[in-house]
C-alpha atoms as a PDB file:
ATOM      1  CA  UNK A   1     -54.419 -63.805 -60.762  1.00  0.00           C
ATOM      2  CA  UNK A   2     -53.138 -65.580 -58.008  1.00  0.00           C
ATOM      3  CA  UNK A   3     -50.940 -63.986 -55.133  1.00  0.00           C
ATOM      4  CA  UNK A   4     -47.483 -66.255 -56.207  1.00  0.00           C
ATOM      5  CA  UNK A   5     -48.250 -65.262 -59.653  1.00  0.00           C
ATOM      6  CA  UNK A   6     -48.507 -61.466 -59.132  1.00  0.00           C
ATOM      7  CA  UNK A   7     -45.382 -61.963 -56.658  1.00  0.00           C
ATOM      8  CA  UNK A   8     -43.633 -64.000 -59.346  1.00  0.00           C
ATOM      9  CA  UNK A   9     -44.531 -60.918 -61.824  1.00  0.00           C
ATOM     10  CA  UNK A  10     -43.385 -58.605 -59.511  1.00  0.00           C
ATOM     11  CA  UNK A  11     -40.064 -60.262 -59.508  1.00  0.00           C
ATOM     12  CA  UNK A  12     -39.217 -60.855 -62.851  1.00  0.00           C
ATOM     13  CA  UNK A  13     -39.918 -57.237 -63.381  1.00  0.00           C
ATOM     14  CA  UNK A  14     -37.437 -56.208 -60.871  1.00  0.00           C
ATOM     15  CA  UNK A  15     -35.088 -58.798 -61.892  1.00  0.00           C
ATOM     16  CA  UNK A  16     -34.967 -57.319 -65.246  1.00  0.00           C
ATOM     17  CA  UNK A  17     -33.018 -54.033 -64.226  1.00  0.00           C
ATOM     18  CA  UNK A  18     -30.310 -56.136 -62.878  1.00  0.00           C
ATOM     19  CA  UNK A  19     -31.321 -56.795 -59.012  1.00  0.00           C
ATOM     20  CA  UNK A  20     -29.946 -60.132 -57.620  1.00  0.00           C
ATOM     21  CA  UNK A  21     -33.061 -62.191 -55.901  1.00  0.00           C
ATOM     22  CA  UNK A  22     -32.011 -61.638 -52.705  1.00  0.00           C
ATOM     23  CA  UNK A  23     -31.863 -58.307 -52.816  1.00  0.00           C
ATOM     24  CA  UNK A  24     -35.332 -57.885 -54.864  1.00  0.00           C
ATOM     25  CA  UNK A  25     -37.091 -59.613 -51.412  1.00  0.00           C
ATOM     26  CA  UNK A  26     -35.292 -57.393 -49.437  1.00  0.00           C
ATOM     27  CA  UNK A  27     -36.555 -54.084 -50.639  1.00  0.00           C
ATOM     28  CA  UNK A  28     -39.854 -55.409 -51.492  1.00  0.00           C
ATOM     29  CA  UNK A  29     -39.853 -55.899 -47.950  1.00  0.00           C
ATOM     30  CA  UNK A  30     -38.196 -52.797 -46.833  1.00  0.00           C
ATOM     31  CA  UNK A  31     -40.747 -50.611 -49.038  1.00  0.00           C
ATOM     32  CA  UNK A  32     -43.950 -53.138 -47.195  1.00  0.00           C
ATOM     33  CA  UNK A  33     -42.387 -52.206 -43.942  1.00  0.00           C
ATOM     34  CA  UNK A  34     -41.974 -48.312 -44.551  1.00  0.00           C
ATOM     35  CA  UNK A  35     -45.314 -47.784 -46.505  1.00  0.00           C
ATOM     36  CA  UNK A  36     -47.575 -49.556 -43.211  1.00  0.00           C
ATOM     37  CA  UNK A  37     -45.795 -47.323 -40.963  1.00  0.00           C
ATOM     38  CA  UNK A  38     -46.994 -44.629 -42.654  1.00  0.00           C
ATOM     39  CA  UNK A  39     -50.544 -45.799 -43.460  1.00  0.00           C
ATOM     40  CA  UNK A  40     -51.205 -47.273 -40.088  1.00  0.00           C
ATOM     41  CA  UNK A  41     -49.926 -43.815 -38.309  1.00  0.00           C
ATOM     42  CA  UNK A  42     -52.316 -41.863 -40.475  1.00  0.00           C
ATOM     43  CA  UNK A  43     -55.140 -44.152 -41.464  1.00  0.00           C
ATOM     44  CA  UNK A  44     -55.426 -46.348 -38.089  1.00  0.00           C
ATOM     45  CA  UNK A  45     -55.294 -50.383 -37.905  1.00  0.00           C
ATOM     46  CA  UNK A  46     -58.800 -50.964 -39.121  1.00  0.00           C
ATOM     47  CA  UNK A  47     -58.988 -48.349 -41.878  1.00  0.00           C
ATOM     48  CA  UNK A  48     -55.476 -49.404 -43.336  1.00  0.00           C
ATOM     49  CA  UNK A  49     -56.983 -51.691 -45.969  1.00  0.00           C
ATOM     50  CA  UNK A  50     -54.149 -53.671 -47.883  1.00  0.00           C
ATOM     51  CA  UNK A  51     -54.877 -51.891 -50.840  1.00  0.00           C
ATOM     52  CA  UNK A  52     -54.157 -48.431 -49.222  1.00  0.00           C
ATOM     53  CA  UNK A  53     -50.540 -50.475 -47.606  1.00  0.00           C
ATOM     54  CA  UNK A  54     -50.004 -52.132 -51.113  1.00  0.00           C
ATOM     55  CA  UNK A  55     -50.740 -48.399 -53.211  1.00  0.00           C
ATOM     56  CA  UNK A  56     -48.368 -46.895 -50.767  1.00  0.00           C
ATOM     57  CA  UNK A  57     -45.688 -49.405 -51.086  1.00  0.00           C
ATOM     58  CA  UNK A  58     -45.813 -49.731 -54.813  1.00  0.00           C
ATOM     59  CA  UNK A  59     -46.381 -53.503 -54.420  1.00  0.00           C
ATOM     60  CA  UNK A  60     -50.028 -55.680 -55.339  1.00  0.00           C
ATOM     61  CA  UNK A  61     -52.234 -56.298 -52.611  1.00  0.00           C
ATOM     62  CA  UNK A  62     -51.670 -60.302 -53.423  1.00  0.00           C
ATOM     63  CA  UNK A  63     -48.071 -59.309 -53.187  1.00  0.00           C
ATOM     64  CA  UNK A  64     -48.236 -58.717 -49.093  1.00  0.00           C
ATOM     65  CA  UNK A  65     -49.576 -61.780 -48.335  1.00  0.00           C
ATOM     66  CA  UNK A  66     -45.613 -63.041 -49.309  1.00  0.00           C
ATOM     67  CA  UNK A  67     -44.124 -61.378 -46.623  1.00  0.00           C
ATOM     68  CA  UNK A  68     -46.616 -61.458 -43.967  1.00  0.00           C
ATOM     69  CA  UNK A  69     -49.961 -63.441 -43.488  1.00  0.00           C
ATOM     70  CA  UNK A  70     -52.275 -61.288 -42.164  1.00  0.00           C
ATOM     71  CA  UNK A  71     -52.597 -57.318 -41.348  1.00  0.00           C
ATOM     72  CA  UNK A  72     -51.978 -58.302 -38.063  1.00  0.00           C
ATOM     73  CA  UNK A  73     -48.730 -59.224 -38.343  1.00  0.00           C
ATOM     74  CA  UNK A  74     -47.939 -56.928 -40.487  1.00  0.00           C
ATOM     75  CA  UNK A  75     -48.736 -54.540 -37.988  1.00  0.00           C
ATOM     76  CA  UNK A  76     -46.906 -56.266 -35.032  1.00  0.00           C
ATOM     77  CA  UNK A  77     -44.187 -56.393 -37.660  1.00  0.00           C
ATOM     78  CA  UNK A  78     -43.555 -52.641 -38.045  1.00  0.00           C
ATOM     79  CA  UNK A  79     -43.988 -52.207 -34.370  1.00  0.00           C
ATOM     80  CA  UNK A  80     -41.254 -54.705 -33.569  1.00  0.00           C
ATOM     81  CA  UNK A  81     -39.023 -52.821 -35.609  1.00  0.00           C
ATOM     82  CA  UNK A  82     -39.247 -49.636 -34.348  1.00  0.00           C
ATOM     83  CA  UNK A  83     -39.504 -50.364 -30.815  1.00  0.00           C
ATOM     84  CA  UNK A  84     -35.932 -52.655 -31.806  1.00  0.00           C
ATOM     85  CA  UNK A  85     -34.218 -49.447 -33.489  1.00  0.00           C
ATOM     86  CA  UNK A  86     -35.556 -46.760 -30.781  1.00  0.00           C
ATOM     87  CA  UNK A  87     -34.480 -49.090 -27.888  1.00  0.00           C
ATOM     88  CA  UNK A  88     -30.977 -49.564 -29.811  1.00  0.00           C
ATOM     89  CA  UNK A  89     -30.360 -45.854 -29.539  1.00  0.00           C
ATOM     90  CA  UNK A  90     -31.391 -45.068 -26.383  1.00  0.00           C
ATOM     91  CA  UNK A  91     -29.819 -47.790 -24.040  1.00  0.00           C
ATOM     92  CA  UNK A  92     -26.404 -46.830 -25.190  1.00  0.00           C
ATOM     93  CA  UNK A  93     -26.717 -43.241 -24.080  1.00  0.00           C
ATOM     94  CA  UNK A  94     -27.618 -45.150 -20.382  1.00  0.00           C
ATOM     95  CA  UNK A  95     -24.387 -46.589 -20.759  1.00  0.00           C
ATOM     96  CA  UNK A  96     -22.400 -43.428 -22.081  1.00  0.00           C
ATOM     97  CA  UNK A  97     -23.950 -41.140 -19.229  1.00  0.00           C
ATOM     98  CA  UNK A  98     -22.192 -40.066 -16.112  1.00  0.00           C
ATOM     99  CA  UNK A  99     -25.115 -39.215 -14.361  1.00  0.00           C
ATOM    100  CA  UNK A 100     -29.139 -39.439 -14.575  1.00  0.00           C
ATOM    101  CA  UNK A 101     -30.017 -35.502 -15.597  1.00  0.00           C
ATOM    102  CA  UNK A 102     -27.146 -36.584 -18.501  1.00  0.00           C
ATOM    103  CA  UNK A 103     -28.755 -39.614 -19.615  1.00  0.00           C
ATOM    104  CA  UNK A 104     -32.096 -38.029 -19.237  1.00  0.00           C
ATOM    105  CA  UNK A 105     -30.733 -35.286 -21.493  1.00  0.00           C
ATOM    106  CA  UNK A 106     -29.403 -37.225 -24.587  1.00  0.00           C
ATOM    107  CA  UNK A 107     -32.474 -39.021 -24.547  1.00  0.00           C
ATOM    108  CA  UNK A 108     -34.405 -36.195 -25.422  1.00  0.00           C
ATOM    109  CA  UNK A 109     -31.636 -35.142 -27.911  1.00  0.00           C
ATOM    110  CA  UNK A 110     -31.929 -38.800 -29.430  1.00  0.00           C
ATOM    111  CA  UNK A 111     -35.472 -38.607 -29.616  1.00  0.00           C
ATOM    112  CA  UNK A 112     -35.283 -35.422 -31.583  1.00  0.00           C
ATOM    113  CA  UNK A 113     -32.538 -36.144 -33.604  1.00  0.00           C
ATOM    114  CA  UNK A 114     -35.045 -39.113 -34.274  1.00  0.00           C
ATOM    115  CA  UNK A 115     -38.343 -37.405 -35.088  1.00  0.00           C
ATOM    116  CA  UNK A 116     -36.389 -35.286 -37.890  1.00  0.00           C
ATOM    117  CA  UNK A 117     -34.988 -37.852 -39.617  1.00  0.00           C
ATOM    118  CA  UNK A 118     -37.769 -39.990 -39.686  1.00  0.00           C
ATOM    119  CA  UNK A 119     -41.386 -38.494 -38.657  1.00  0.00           C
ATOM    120  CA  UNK A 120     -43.698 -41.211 -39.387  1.00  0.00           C
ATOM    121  CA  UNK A 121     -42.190 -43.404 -36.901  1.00  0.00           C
ATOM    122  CA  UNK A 122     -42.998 -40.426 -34.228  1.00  0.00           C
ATOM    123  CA  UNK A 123     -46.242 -40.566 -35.469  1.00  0.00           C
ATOM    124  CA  UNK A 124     -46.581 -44.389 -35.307  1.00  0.00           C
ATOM    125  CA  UNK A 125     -45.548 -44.571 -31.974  1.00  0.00           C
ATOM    126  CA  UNK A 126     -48.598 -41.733 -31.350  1.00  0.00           C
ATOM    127  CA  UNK A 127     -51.138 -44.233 -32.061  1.00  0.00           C
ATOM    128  CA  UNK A 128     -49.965 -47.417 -31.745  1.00  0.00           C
ATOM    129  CA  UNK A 129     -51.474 -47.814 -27.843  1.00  0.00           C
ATOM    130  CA  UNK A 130     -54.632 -46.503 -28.323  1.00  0.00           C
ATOM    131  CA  UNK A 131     -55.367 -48.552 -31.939  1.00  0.00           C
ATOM    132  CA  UNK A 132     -54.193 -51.470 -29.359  1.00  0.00           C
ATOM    133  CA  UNK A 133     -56.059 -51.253 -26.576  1.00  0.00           C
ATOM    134  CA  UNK A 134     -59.383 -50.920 -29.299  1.00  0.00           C
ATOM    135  CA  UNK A 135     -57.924 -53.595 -31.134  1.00  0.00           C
ATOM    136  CA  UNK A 136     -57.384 -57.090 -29.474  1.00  0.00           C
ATOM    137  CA  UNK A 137     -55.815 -58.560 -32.280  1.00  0.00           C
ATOM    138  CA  UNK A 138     -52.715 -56.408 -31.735  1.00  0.00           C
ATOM    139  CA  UNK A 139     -52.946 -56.279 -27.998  1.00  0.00           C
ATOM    140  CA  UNK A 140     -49.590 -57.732 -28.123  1.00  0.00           C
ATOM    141  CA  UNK A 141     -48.167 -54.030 -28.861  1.00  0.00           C
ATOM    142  CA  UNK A 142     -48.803 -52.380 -25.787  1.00  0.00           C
ATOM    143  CA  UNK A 143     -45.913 -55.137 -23.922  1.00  0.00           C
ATOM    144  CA  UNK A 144     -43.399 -52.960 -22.280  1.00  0.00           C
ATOM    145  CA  UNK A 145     -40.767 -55.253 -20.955  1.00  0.00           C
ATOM    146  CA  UNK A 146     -38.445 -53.680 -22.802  1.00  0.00           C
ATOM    147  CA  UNK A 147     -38.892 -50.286 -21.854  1.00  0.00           C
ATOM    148  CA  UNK A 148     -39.575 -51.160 -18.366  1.00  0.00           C
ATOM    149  CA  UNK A 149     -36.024 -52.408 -18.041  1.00  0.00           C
ATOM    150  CA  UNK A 150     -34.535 -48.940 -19.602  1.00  0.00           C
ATOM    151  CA  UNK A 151     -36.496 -47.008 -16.884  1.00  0.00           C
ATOM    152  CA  UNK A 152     -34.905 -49.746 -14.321  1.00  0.00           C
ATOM    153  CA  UNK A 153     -31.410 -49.030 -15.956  1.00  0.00           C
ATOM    154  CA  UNK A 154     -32.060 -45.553 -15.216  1.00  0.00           C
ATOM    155  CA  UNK A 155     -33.440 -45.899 -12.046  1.00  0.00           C
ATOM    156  CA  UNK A 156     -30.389 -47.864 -10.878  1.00  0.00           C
ATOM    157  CA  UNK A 157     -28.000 -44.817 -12.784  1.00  0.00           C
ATOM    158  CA  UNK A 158     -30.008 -42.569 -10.310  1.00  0.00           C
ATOM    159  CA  UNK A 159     -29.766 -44.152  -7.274  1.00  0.00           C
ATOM    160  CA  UNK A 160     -25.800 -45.132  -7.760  1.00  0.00           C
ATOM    161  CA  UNK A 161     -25.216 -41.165  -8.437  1.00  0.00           C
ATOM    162  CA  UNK A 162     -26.952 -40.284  -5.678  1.00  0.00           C
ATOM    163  CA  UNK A 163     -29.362 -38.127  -7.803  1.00  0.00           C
ATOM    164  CA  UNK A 164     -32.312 -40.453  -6.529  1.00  0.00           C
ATOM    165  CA  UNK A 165     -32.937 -42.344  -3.487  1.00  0.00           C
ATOM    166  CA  UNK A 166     -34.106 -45.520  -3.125  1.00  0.00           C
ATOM    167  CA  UNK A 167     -37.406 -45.332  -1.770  1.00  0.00           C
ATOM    168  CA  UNK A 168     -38.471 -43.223  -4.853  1.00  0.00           C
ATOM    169  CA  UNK A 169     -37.457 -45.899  -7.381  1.00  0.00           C
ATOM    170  CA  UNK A 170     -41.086 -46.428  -8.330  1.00  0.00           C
ATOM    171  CA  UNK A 171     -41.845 -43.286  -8.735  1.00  0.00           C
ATOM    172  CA  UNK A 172     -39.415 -42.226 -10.947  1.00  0.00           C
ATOM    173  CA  UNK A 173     -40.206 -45.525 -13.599  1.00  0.00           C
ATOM    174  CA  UNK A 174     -43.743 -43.981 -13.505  1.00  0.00           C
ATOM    175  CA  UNK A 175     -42.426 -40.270 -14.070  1.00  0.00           C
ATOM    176  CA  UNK A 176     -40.508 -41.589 -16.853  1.00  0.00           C
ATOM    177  CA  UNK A 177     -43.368 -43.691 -18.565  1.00  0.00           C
ATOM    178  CA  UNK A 178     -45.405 -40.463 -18.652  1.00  0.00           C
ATOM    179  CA  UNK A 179     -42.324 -38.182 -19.998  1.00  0.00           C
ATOM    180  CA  UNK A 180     -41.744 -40.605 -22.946  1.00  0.00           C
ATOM    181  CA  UNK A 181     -45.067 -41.323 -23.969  1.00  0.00           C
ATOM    182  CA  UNK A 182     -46.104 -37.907 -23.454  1.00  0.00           C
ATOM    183  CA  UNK A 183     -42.963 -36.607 -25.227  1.00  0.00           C
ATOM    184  CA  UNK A 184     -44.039 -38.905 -28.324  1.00  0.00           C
ATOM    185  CA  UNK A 185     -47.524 -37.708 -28.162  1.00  0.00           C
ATOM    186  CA  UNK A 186     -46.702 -34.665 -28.323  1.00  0.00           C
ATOM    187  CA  UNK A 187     -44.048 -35.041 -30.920  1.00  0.00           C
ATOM    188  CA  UNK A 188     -46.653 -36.631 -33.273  1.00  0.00           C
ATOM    189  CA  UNK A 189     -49.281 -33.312 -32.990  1.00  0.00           C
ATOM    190  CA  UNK A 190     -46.965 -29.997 -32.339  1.00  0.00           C
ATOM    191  CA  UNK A 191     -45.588 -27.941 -35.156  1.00  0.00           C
ATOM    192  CA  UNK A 192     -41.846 -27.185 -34.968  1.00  0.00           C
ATOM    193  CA  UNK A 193     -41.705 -24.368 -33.113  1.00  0.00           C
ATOM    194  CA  UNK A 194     -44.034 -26.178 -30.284  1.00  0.00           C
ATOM    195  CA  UNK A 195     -42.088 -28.845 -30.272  1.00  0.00           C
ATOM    196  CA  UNK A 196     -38.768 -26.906 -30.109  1.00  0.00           C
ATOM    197  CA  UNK A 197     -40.356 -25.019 -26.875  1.00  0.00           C
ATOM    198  CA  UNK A 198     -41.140 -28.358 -25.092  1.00  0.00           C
ATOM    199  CA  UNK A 199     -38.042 -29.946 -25.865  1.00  0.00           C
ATOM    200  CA  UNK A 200     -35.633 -26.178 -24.310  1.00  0.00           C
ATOM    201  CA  UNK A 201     -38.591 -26.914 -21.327  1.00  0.00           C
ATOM    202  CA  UNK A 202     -37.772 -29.826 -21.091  1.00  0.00           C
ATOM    203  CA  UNK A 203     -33.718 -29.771 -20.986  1.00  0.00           C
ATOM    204  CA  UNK A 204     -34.382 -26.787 -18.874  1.00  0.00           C
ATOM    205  CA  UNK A 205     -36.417 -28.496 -16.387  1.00  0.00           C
ATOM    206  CA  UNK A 206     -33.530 -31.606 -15.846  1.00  0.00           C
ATOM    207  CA  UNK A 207     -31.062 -28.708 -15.184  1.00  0.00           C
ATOM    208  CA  UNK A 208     -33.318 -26.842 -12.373  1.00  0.00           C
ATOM    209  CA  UNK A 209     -33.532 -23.544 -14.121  1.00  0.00           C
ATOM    210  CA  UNK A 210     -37.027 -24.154 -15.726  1.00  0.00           C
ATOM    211  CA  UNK A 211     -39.065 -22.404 -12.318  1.00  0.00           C
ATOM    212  CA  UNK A 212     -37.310 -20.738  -9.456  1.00  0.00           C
ATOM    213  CA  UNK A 213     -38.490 -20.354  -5.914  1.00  0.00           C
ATOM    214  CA  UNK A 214     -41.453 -18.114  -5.066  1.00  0.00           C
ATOM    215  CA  UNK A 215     -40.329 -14.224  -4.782  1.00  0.00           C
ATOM    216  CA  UNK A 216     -40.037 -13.322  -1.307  1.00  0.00           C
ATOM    217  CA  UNK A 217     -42.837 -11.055  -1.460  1.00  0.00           C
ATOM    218  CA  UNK A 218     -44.991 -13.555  -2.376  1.00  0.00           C
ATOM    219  CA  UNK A 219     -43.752 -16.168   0.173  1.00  0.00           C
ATOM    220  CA  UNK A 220     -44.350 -13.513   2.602  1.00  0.00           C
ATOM    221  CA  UNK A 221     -47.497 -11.839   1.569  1.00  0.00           C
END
């Protein structure tokens, strides 16, 4: 069978419990979208075959090639996404924030509040640069215009609060890059309670009582 004519079949039989046609593409898509996510996070890019995405998704492998022409952009597809709805929810909380150890605070909340609701994205996000850098085809994933202008947003929050001076602008872009990719990394591999500990370090650490000085015994010893 053809891939229109197991799409087609796919249709009518979705049609038939009352589904307008818009709204049958729509899901179809929605299901494609969330069942890749999950496959490519646990199976890699070259192991996700399209009949692990297509099992997954409830959909026929033919049935993929509908929405999306290759694996390739099916990948870049889910990717997109994600980066789209993480980025939504974080640059607001730049804008909402007073100061930089607040903004630096909901993010982590945000994040959180993110990994619950939805863990496979976490664990997307986890692999996604290292299946790019051994994967040319997707090279296009590891792009991070868009996060490098949050970290400049909250550079700029830094230095207008006077919680960062200018001269360490560049240092604090690369402090962030590590925190967030680091925080997903982690995210993607600790069990709750580990990732409960680094997340109180964490919001401990932005309000200075994570370490204190040296003792003065030691200082002096």
């Amino acid at each position: 069978m053809s891939h229109s004519k197991n799409m087609n079949a796919e249709i009518v039989e979705e049609r038939r419990i009352g589904r307008p046609p818009g709204v049958v593409g729509d899901e179809t898509r929605r299901r494609l979208l969330d069942a890749s996510k999950t496959v490519f996070a646990k199976s890699g890019y070259k192991e996700a075959s399209n009949r692990l995405i297509a099992a997954a998704a409830g959909i026929t492998t033919g049935a993929i090639y509908h929405y999306y022409p290759s694996k390739q952009a099916l990948f870049l597809a889910v990717h997109g996404e994600l980066q789209e709805e993480q980025l939504s929810r974080l640059n607001p909380v730049v804008d909402s924030s007073a100061t930089l150890r607040e903004a630096l605070s909901k993010i982590v909340e945000t994040m959180v509040e993110g990994r619950i609701k939805d863990p496979h994205s976490t664990e997307f996000f986890s692999v996604v640069r290292f299946e790019a850098r051994r994967n040319p085809d997707i090279s296009s994933a590891l792009e991070d215009s868009s996060w490098l202008r949050l970290y400049d947003r909250l550079v700029a929050l830094g230095v207008r609060t006077g919680e960062v001076q200018p001269e360490m602008a560049r240092a604090l872009k690369a402090v962030l890059a590590v925190f967030l990719l680091g925080y997903t990394q982690h995210a993607a591999e600790a069990s709750p309670s580990g990732q409960d500990a680094a997340v109180r370090g964490i919001l401990h650490l932005l309000e200075g009582r994570l370490m204190s000085a040296p003792s003065d015994n030691l200082a002096h010893g």
